[in-house]
C-alpha atoms as a PDB file:
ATOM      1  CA  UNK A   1     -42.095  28.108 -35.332  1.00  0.00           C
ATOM      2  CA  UNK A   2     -41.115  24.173 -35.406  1.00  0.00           C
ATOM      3  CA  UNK A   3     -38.664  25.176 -37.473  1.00  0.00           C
ATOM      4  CA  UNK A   4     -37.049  27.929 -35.427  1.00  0.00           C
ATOM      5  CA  UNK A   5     -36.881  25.399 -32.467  1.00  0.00           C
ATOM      6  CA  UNK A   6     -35.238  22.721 -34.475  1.00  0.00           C
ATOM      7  CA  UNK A   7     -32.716  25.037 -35.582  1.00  0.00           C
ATOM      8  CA  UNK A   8     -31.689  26.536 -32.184  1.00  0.00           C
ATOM      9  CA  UNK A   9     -31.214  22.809 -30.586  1.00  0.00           C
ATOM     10  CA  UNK A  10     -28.922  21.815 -33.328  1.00  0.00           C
ATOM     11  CA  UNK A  11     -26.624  25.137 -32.888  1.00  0.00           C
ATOM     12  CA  UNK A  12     -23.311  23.696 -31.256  1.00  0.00           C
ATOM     13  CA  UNK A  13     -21.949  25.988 -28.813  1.00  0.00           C
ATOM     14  CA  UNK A  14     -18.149  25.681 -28.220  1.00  0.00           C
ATOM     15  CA  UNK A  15     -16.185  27.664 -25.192  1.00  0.00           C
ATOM     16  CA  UNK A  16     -12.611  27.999 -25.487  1.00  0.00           C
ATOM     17  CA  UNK A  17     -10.739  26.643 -22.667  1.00  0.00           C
ATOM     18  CA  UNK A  18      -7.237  26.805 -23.737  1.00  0.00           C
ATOM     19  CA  UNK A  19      -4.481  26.587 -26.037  1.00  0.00           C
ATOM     20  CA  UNK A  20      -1.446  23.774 -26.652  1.00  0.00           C
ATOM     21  CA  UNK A  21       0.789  23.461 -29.261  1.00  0.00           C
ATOM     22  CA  UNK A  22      -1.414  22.183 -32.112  1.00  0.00           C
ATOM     23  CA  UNK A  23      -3.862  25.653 -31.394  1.00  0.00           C
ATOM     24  CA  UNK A  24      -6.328  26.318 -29.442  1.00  0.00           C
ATOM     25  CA  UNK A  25      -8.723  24.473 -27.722  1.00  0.00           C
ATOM     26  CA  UNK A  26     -12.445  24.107 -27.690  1.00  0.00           C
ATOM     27  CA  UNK A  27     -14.811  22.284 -25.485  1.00  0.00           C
ATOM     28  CA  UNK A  28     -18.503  21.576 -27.313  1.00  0.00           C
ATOM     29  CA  UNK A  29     -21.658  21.175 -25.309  1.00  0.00           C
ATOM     30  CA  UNK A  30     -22.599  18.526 -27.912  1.00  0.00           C
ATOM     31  CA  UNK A  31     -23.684  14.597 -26.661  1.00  0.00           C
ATOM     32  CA  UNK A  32     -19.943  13.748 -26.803  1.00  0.00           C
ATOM     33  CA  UNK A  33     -18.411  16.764 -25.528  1.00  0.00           C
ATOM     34  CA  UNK A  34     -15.534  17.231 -28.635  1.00  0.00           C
ATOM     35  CA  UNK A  35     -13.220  18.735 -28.264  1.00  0.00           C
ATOM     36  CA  UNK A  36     -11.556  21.009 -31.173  1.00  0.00           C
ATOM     37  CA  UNK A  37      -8.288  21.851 -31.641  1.00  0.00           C
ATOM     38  CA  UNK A  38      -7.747  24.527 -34.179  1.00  0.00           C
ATOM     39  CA  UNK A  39      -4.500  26.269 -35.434  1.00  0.00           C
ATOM     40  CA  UNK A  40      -4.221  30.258 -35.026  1.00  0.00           C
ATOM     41  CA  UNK A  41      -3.599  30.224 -38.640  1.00  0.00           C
ATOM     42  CA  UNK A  42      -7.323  28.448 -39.834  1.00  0.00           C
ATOM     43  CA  UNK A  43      -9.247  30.345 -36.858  1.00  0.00           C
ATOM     44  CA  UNK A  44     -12.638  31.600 -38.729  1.00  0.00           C
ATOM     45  CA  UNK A  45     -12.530  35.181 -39.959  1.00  0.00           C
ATOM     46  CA  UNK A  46     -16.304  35.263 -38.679  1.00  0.00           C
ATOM     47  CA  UNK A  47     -15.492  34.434 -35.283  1.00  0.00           C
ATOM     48  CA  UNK A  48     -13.445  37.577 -32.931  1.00  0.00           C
ATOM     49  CA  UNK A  49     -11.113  36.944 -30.809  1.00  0.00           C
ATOM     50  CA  UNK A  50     -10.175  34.249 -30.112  1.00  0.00           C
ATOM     51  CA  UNK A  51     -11.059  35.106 -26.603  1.00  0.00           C
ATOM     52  CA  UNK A  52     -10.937  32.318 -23.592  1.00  0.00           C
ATOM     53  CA  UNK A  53     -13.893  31.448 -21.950  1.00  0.00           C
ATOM     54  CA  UNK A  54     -15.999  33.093 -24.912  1.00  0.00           C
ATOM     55  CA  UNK A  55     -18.835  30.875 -26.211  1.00  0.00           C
ATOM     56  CA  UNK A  56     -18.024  30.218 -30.357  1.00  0.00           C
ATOM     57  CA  UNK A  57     -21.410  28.714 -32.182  1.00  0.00           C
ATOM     58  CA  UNK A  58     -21.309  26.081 -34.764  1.00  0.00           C
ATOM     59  CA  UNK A  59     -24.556  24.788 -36.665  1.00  0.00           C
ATOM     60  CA  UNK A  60     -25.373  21.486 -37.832  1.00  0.00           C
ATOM     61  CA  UNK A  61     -22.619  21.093 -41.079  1.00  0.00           C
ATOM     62  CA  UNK A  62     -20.186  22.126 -38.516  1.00  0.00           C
ATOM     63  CA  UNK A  63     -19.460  25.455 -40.010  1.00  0.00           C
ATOM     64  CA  UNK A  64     -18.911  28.445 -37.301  1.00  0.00           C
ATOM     65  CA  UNK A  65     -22.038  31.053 -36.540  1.00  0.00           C
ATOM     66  CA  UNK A  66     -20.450  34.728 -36.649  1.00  0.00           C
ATOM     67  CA  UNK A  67     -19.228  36.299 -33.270  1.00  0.00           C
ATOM     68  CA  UNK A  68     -19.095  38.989 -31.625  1.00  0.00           C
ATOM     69  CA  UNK A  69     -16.589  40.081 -28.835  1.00  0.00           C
ATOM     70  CA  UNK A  70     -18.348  40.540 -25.043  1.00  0.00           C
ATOM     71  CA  UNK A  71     -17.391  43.881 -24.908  1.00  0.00           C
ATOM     72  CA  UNK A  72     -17.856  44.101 -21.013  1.00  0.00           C
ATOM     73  CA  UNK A  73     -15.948  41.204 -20.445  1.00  0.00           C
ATOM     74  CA  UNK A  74     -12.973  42.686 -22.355  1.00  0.00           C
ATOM     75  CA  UNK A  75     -13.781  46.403 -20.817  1.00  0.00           C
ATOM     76  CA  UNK A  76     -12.861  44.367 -17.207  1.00  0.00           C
ATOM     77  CA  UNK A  77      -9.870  43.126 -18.797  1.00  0.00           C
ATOM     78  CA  UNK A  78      -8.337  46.230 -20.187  1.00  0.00           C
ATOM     79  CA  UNK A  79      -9.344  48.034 -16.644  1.00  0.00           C
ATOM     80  CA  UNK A  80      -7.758  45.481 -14.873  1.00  0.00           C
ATOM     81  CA  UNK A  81      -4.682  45.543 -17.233  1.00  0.00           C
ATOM     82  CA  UNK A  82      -4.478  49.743 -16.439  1.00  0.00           C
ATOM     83  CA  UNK A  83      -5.015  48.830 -12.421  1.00  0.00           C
ATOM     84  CA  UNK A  84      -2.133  46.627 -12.751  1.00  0.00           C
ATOM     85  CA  UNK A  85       0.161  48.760 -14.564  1.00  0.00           C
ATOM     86  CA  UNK A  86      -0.650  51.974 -12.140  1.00  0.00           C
ATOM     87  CA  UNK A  87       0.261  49.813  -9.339  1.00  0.00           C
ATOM     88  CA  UNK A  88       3.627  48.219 -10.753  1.00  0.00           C
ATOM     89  CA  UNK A  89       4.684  51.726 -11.643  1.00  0.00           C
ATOM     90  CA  UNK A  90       7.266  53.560  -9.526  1.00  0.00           C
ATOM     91  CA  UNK A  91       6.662  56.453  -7.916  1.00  0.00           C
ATOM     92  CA  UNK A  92       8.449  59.707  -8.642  1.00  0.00           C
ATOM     93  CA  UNK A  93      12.069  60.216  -7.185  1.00  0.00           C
ATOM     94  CA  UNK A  94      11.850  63.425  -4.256  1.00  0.00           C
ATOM     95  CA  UNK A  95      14.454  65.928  -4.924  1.00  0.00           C
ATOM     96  CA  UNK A  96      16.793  65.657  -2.506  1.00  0.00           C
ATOM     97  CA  UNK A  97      17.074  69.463  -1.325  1.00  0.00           C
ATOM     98  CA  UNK A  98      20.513  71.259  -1.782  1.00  0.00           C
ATOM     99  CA  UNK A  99      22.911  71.773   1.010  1.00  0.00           C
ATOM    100  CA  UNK A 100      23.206  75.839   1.750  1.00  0.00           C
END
């Protein structure tokens, strides 16, 4: 049990606020609040995404926990992406009736 609880306060739980040119940014929750940069190209196969505002786990060694995607939070996205769409698109053109 001791050992469960040890292990669960020294998981490191980093949210991804952003991205800049060096990659993408991470805030930690740790004492110092780090912050990670990391390039597109070395982003952890076990980790989805990478999605903002998701929460990415990393134990003690500093090696990432696997992920997986909030699937309601990207549900709301991809509805919100279709409600945009349906409202930028143009309505059909009314035949213009033919003179007699």
């Amino acid at each position: 049990m001791l050992g469960k609880l040890l292990a669960i306060a020294i998981i490191i739980q980093c949210i991804n606020t952003g991205e800049d040119r060096d990659g993408l940014l991470l805030t930690c929750n740790d004492a110092q609040h780090t912050e990670l940069r990391i390039p597109i190209s070395n982003w952890p196969a076990v980790w989805h995404g990478p999605e903002r505002g998701f929460a990415y786990q990393i134990d003690s060694q500093g090696q990432p926990i696997p992920s997986r995607p909030n699937l309601a939070a990207l549900q709301q996205v991809r509805e919100n992406a279709l409600r945009e769409g349906r409202r930028w698109r143009r309505p059909a053109m009314q035949q213009l009736a033919k003179p007699e």
